[in-house]
PDB file of N, CA and C in Angstrom:
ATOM      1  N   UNK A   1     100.775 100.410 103.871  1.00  0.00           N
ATOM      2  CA  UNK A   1     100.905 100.888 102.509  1.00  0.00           C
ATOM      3  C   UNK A   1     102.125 100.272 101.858  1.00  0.00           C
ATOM      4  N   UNK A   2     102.181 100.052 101.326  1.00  0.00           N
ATOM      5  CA  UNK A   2     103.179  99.376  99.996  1.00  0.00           C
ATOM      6  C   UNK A   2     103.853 100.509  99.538  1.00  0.00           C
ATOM      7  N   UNK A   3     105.489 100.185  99.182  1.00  0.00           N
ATOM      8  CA  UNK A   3     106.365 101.287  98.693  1.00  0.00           C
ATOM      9  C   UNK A   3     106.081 102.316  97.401  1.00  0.00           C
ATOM     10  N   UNK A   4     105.181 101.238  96.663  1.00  0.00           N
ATOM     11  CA  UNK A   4     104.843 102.329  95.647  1.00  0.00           C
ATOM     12  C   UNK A   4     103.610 103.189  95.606  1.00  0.00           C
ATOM     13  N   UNK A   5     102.425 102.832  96.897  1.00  0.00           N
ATOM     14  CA  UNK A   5     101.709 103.969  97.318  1.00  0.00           C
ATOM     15  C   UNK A   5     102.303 104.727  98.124  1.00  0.00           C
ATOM     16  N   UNK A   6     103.293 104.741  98.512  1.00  0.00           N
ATOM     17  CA  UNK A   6     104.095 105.815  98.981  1.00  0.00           C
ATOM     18  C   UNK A   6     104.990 106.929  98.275  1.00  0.00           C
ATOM     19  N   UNK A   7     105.462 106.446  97.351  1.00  0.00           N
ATOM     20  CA  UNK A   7     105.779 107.207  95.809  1.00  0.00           C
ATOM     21  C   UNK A   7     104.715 108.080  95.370  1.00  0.00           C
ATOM     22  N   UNK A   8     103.317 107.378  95.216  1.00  0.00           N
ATOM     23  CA  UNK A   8     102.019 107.933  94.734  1.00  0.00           C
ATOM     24  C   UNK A   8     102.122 109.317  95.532  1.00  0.00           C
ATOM     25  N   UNK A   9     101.913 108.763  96.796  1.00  0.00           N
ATOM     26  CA  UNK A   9     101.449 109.725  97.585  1.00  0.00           C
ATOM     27  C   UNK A   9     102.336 110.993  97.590  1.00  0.00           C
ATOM     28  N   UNK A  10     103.343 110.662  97.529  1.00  0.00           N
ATOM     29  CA  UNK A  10     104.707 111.449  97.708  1.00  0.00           C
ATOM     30  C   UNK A  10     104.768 112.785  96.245  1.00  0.00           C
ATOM     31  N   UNK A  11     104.597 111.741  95.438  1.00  0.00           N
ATOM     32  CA  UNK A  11     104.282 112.483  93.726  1.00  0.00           C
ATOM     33  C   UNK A  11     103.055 113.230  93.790  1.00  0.00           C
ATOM     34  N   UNK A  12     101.924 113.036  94.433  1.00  0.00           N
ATOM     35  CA  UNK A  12     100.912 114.250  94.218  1.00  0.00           C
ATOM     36  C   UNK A  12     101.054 115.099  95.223  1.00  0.00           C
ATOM     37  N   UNK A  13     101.453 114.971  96.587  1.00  0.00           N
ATOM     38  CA  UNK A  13     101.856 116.334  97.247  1.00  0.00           C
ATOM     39  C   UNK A  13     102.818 116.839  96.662  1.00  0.00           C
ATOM     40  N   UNK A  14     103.452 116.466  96.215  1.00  0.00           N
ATOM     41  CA  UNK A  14     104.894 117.335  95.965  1.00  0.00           C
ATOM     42  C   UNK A  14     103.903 117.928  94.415  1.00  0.00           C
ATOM     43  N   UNK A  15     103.622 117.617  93.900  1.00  0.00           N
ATOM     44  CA  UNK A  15     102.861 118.654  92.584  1.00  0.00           C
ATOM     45  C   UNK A  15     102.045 119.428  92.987  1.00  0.00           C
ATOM     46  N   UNK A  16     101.231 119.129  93.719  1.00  0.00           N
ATOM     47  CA  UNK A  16     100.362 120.055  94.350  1.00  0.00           C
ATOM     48  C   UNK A  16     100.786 121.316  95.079  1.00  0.00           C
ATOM     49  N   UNK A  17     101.805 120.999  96.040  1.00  0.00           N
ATOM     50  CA  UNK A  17     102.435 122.366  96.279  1.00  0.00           C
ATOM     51  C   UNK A  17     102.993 122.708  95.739  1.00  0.00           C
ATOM     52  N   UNK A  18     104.161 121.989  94.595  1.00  0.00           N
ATOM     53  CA  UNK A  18     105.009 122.783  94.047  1.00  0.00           C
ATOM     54  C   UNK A  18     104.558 123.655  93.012  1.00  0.00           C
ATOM     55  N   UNK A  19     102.810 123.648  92.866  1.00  0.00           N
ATOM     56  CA  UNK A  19     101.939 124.653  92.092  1.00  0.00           C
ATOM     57  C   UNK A  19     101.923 125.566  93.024  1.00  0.00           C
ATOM     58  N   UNK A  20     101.117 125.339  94.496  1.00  0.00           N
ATOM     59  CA  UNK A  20     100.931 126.249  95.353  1.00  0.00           C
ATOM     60  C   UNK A  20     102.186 127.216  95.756  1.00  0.00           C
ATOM     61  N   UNK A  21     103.176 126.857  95.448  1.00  0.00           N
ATOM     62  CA  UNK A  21     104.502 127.382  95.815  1.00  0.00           C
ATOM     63  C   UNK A  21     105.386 128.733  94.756  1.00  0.00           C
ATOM     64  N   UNK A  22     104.850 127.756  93.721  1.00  0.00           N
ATOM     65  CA  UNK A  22     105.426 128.789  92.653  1.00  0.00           C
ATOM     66  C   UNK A  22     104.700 130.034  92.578  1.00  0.00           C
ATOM     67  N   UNK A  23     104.148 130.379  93.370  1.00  0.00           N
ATOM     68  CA  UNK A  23     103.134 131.504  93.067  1.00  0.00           C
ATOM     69  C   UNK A  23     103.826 132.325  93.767  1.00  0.00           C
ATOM     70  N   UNK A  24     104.338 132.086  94.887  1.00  0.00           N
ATOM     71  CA  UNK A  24     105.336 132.550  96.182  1.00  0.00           C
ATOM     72  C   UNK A  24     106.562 132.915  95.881  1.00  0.00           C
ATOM     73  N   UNK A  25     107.291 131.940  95.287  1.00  0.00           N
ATOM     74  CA  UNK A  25     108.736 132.138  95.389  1.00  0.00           C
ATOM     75  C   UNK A  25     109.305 131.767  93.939  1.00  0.00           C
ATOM     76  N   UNK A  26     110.106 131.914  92.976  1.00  0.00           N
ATOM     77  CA  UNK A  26     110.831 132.367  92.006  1.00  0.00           C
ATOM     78  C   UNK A  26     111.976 131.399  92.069  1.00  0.00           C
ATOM     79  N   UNK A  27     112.522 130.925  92.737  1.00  0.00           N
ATOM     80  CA  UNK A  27     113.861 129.720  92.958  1.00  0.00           C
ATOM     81  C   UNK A  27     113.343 128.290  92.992  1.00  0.00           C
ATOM     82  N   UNK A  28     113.519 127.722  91.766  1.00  0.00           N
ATOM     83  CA  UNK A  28     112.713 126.942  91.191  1.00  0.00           C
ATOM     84  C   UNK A  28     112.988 125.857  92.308  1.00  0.00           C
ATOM     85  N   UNK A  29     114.596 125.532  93.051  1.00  0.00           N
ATOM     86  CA  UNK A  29     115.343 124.336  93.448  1.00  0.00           C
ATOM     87  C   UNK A  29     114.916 124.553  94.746  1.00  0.00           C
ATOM     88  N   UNK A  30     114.367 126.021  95.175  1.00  0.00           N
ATOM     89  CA  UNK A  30     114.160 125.861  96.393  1.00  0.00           C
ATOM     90  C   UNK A  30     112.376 125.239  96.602  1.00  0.00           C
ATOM     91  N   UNK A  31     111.676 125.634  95.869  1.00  0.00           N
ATOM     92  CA  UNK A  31     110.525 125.607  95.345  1.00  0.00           C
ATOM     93  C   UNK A  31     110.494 123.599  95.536  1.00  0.00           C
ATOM     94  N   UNK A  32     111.394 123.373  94.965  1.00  0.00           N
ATOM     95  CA  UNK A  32     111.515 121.835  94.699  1.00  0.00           C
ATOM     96  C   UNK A  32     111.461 120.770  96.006  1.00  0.00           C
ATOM     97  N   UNK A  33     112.548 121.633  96.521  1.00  0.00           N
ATOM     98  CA  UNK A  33     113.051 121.830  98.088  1.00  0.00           C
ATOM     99  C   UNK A  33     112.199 121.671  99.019  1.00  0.00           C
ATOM    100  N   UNK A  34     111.063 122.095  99.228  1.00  0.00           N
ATOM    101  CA  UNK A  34     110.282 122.083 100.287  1.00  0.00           C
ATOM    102  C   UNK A  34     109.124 121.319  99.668  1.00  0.00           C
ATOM    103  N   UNK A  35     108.647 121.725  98.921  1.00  0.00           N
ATOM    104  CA  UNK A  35     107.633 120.969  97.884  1.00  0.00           C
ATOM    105  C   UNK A  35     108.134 119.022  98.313  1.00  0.00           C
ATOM    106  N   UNK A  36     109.199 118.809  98.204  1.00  0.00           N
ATOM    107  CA  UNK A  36     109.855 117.051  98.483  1.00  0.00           C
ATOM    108  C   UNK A  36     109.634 117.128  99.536  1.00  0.00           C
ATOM    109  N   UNK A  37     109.762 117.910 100.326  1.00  0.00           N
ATOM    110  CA  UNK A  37     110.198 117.838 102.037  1.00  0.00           C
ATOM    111  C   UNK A  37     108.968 117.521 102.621  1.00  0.00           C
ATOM    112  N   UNK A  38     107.868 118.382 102.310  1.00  0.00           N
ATOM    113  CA  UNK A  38     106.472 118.659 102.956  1.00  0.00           C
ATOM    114  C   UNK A  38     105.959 117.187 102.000  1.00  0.00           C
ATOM    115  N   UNK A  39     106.267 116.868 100.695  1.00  0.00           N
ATOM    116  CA  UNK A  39     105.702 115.248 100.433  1.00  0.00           C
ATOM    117  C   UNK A  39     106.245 114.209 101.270  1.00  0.00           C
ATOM    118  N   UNK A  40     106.960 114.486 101.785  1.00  0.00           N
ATOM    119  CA  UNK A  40     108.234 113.589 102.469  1.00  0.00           C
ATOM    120  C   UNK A  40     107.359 113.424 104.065  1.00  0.00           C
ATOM    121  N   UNK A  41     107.224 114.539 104.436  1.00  0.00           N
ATOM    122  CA  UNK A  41     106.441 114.529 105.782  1.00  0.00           C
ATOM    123  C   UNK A  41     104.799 113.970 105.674  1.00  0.00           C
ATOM    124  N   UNK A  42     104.010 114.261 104.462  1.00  0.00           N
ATOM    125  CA  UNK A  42     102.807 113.926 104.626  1.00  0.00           C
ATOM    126  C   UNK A  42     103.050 112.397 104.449  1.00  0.00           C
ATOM    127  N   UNK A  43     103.711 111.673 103.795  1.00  0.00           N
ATOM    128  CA  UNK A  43     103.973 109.810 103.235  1.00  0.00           C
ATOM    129  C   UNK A  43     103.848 109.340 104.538  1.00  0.00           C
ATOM    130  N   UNK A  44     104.983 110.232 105.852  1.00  0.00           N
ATOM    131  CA  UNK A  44     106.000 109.749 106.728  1.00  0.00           C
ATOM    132  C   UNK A  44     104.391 109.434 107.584  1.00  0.00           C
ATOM    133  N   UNK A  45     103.679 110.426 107.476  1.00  0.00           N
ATOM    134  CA  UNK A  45     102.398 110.777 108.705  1.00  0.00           C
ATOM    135  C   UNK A  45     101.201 109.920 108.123  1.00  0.00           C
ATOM    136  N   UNK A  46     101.173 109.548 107.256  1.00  0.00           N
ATOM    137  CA  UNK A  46     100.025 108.606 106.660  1.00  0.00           C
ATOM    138  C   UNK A  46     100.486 107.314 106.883  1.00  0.00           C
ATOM    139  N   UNK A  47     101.293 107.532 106.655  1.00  0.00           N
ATOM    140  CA  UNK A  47     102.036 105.305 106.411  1.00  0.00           C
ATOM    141  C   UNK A  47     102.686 105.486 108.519  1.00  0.00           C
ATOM    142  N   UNK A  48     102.807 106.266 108.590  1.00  0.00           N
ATOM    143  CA  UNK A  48     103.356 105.426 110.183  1.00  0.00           C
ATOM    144  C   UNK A  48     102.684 104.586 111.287  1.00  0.00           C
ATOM    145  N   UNK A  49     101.195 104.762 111.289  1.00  0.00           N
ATOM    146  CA  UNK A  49     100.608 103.920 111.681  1.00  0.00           C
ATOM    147  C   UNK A  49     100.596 102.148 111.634  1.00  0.00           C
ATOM    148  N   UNK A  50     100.725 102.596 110.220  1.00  0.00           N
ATOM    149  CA  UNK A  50     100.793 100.798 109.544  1.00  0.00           C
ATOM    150  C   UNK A  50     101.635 100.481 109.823  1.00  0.00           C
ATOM    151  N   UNK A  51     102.858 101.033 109.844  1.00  0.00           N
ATOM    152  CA  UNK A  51     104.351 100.656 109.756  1.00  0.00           C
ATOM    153  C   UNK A  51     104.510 100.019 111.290  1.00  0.00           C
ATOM    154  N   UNK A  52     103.818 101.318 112.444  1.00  0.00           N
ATOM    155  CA  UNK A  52     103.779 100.729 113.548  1.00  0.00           C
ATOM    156  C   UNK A  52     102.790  99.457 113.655  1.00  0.00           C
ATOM    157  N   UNK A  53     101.708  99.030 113.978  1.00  0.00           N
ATOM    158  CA  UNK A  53     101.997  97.979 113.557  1.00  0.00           C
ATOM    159  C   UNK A  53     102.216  96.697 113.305  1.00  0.00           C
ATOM    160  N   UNK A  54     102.546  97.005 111.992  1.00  0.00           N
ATOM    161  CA  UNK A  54     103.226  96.097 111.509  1.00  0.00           C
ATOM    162  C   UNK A  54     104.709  95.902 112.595  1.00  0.00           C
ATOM    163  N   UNK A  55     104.949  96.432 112.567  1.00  0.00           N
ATOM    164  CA  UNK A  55     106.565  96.051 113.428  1.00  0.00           C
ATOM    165  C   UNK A  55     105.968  95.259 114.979  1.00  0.00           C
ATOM    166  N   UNK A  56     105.099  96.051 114.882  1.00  0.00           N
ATOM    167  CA  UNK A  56     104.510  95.128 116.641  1.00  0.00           C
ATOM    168  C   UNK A  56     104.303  93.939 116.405  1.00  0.00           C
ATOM    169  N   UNK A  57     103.427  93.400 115.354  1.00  0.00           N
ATOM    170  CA  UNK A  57     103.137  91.928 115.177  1.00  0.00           C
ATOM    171  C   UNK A  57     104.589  91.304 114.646  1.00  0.00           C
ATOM    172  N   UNK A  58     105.377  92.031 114.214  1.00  0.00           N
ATOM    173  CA  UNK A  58     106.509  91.044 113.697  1.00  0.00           C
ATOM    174  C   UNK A  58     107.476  90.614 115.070  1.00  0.00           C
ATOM    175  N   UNK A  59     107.281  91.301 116.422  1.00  0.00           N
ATOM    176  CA  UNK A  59     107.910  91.083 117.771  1.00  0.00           C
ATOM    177  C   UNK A  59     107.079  89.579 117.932  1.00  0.00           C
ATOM    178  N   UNK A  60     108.357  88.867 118.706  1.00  0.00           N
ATOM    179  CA  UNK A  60     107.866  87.461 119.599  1.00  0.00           C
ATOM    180  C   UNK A  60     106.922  87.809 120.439  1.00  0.00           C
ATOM    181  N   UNK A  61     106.547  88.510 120.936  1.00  0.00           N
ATOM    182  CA  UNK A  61     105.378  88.806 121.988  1.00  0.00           C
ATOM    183  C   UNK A  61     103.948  88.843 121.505  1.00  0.00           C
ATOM    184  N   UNK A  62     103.762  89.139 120.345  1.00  0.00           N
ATOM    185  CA  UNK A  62     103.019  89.437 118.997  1.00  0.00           C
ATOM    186  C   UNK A  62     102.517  88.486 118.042  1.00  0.00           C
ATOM    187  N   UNK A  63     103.278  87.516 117.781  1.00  0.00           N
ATOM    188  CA  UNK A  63     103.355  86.366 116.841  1.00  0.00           C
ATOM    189  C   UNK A  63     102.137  85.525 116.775  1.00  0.00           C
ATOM    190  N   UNK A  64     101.412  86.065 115.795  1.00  0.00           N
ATOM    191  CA  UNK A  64      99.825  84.903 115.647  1.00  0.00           C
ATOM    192  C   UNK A  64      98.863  86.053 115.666  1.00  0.00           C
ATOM    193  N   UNK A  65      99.097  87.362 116.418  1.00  0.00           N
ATOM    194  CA  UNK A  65      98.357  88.411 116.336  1.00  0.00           C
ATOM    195  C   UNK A  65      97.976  88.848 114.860  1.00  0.00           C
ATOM    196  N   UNK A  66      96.194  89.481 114.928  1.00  0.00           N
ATOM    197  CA  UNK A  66      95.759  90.041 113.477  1.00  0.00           C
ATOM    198  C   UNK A  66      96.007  91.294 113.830  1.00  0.00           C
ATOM    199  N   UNK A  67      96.275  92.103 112.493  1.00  0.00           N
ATOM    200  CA  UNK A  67      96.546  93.147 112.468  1.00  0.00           C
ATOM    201  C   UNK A  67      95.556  93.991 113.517  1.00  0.00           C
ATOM    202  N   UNK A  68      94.207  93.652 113.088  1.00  0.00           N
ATOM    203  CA  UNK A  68      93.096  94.789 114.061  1.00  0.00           C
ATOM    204  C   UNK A  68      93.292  94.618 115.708  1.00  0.00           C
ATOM    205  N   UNK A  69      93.907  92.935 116.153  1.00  0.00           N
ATOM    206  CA  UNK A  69      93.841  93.054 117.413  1.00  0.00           C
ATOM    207  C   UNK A  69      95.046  93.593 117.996  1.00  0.00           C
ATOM    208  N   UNK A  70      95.988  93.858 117.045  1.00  0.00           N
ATOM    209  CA  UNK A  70      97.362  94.709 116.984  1.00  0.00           C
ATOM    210  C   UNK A  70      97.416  95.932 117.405  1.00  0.00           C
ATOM    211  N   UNK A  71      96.391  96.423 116.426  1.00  0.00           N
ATOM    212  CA  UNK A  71      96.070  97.994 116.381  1.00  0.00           C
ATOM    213  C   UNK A  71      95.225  98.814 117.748  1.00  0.00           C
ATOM    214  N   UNK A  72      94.372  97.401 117.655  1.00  0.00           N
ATOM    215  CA  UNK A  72      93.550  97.661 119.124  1.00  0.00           C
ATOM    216  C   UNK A  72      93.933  97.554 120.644  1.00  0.00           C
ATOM    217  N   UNK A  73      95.363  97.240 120.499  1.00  0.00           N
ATOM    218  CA  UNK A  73      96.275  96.912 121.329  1.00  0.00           C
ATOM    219  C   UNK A  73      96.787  98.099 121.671  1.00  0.00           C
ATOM    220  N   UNK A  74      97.511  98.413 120.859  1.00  0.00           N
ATOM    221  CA  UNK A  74      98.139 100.031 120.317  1.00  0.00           C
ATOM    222  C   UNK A  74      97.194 100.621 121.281  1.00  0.00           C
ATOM    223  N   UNK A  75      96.221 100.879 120.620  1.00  0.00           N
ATOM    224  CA  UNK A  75      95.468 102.208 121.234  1.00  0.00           C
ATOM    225  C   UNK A  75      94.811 102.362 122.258  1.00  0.00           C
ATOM    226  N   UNK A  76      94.682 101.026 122.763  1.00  0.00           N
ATOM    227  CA  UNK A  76      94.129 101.205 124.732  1.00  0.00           C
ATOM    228  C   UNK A  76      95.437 100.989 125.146  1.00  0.00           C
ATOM    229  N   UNK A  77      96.415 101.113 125.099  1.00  0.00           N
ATOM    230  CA  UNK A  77      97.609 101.160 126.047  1.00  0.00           C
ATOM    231  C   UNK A  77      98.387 102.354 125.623  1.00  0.00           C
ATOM    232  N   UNK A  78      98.098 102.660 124.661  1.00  0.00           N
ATOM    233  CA  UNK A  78      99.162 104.261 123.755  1.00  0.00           C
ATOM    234  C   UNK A  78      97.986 104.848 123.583  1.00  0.00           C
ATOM    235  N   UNK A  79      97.150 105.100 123.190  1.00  0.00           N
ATOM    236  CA  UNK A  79      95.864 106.080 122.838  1.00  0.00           C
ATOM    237  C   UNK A  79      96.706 106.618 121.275  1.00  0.00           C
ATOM    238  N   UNK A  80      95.982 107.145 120.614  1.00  0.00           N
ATOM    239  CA  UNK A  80      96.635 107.781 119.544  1.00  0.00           C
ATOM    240  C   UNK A  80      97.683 107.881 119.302  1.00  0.00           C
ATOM    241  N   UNK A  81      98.789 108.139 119.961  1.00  0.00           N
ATOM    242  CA  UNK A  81     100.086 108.918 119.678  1.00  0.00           C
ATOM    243  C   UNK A  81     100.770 107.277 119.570  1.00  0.00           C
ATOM    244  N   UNK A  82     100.228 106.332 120.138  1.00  0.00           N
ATOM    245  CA  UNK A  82     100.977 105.306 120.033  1.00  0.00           C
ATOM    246  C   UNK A  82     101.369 104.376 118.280  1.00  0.00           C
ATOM    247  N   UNK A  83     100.069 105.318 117.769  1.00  0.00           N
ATOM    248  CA  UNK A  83     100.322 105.107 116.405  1.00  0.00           C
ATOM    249  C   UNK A  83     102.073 105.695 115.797  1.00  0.00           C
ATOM    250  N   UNK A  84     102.448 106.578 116.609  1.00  0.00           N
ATOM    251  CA  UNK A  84     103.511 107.378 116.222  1.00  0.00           C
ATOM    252  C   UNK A  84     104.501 107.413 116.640  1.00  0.00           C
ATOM    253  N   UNK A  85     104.891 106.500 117.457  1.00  0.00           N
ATOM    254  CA  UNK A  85     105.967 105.934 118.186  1.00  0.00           C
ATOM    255  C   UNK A  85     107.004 106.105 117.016  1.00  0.00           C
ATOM    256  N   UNK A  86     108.181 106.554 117.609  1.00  0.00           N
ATOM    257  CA  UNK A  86     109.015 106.656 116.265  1.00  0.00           C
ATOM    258  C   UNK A  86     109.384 107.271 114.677  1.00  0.00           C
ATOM    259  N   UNK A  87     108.311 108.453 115.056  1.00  0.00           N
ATOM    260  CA  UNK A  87     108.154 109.461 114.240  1.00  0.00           C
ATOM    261  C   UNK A  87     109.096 110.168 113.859  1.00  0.00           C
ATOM    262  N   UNK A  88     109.556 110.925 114.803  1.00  0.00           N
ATOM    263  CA  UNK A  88     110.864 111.450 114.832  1.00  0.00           C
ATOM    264  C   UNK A  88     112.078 111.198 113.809  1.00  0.00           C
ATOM    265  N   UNK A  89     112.376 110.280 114.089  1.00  0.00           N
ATOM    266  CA  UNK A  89     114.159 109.949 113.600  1.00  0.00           C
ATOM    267  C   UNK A  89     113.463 109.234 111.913  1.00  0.00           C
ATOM    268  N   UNK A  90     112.160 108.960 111.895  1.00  0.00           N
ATOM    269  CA  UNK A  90     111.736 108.574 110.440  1.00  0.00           C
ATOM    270  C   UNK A  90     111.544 109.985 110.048  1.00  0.00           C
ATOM    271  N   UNK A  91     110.527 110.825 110.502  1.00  0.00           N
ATOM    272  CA  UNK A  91     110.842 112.090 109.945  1.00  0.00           C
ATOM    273  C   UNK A  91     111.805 112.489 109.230  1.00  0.00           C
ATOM    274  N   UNK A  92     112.665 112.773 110.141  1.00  0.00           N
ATOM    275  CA  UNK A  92     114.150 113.594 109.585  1.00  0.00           C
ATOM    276  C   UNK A  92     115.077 112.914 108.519  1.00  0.00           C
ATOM    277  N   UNK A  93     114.612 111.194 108.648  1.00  0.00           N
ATOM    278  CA  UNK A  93     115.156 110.925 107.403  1.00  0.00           C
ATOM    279  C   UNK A  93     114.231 110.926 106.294  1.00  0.00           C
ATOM    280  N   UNK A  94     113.366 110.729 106.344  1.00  0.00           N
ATOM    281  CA  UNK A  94     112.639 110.780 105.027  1.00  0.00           C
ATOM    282  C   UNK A  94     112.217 112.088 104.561  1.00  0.00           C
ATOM    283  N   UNK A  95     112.103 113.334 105.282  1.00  0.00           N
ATOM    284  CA  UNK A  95     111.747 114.354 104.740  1.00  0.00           C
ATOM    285  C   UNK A  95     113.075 114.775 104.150  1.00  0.00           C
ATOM    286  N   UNK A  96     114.145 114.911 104.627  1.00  0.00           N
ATOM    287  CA  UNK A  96     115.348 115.301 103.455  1.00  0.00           C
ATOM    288  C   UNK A  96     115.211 114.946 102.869  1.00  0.00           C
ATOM    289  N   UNK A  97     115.147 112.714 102.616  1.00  0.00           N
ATOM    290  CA  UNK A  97     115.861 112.468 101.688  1.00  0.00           C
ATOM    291  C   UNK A  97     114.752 112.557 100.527  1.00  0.00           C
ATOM    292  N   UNK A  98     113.054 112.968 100.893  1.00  0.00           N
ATOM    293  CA  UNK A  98     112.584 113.407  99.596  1.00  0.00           C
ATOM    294  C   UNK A  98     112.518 114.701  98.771  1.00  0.00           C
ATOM    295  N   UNK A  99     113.141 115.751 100.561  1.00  0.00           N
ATOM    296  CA  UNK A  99     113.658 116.697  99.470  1.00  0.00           C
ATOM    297  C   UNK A  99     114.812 116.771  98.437  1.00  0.00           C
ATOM    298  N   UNK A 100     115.594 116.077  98.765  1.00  0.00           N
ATOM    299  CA  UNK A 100     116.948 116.398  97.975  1.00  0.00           C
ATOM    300  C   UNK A 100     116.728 115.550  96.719  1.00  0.00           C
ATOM    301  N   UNK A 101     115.757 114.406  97.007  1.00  0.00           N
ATOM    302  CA  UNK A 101     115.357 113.574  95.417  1.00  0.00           C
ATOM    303  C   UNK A 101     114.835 114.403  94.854  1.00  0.00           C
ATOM    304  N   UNK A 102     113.953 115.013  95.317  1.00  0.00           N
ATOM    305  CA  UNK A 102     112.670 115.876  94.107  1.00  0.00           C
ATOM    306  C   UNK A 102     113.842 116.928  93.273  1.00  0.00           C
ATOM    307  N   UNK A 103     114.479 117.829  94.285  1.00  0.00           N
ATOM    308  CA  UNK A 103     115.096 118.985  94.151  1.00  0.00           C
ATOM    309  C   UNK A 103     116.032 119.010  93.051  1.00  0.00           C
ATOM    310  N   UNK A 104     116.741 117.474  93.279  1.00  0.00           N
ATOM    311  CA  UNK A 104     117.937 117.159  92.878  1.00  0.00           C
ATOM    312  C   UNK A 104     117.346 116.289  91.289  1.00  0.00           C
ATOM    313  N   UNK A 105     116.650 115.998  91.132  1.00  0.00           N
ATOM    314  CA  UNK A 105     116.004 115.133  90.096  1.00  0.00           C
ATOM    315  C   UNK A 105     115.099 116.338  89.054  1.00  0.00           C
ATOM    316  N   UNK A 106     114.218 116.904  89.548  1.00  0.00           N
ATOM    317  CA  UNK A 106     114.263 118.434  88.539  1.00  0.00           C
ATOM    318  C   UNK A 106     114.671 119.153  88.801  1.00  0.00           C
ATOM    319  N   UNK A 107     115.786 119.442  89.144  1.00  0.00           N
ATOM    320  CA  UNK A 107     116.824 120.626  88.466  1.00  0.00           C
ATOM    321  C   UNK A 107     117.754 119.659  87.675  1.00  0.00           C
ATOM    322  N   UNK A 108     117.566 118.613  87.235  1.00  0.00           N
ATOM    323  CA  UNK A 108     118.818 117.714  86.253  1.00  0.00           C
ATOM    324  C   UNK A 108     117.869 117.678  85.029  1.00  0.00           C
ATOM    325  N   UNK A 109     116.219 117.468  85.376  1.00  0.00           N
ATOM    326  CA  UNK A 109     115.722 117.583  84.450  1.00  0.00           C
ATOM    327  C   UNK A 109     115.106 118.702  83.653  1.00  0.00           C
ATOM    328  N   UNK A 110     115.405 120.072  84.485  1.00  0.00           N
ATOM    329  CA  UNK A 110     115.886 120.650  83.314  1.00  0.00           C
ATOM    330  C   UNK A 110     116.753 121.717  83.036  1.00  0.00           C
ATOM    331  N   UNK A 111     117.792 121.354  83.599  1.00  0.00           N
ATOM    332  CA  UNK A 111     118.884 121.414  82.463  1.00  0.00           C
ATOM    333  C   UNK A 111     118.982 120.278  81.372  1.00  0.00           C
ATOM    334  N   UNK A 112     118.820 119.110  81.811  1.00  0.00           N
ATOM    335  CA  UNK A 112     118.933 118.213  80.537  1.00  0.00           C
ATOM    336  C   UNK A 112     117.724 118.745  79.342  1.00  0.00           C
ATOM    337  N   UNK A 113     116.759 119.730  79.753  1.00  0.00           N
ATOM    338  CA  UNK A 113     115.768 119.863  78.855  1.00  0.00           C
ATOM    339  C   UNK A 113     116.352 121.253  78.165  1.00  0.00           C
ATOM    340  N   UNK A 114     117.281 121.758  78.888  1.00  0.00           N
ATOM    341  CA  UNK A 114     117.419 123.379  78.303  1.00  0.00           C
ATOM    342  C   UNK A 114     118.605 122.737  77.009  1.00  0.00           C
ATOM    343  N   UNK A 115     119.333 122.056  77.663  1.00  0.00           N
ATOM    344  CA  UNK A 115     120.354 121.369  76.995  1.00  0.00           C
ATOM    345  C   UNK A 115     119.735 120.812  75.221  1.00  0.00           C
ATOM    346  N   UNK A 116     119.093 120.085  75.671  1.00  0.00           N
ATOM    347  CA  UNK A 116     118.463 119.629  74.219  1.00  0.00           C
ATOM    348  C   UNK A 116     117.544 120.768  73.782  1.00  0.00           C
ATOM    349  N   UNK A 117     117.421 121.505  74.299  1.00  0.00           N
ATOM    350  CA  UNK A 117     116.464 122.376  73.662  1.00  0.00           C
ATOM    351  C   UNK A 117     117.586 123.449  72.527  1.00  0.00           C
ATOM    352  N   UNK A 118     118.684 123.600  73.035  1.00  0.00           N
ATOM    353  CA  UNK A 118     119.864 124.402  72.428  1.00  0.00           C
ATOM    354  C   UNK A 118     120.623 123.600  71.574  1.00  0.00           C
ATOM    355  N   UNK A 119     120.501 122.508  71.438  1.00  0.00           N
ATOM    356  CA  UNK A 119     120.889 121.492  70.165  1.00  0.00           C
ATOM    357  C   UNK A 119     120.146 122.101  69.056  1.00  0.00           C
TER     358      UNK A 119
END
């Protein structure tokens, strides 16, 4: 996936729950908060496959390999999970850092909206 279907992807979970959410809870930033986090985790779990990989064919051991005989590689020697090698430590960074973007990006936008609204 390409960085900006990852944005995509990232932008409709995070709307989608942050509908499903508001129904729940009343704290808009926290609302924001998990809403980024849980987009942050679904991007991380869709795109890691590719990402893996991709990183395999870019190894010297690899070099000239097509992606499918890559993949097919992957999975008779890892079975599934080998798609996910490295989940972990991508996790934990990308699910913060899309919570604290979302969180941190509307709650600026609106106060900047309450702001002009009181002009």
């Amino acid at each position: 996936m390409k960085q900006s279907s990852n944005q995509a992807v990232r932008f409709v979970v995070f709307a989608d729950t942050k509908k499903y959410l508001t129904n729940f809870m009343a704290n808009k930033v926290a609302v924001d908060f998990i809403a980024g986090g849980f987009a942050g985790f679904c991007s991380v779990m869709a795109n890691n496959p590719v990402d893996v990989i991709k990183t395999k064919m870019q190894q010297k051991d690899a070099m000239g390999k097509t992606f499918k005989s890559t993949a097919a590689e992957i999975y008779a020697t890892r079975g599934m999970m080998g798609y996910y090698s490295g989940v972990v430590p991508r996790l934990s960074r990308v699910v913060l850092d899309a919570a604290l973007t979302f969180s941190i990006f509307h709650s600026l936008k609106r106060n900047v909206a309450e702001y002009l609204a009181k002009k």
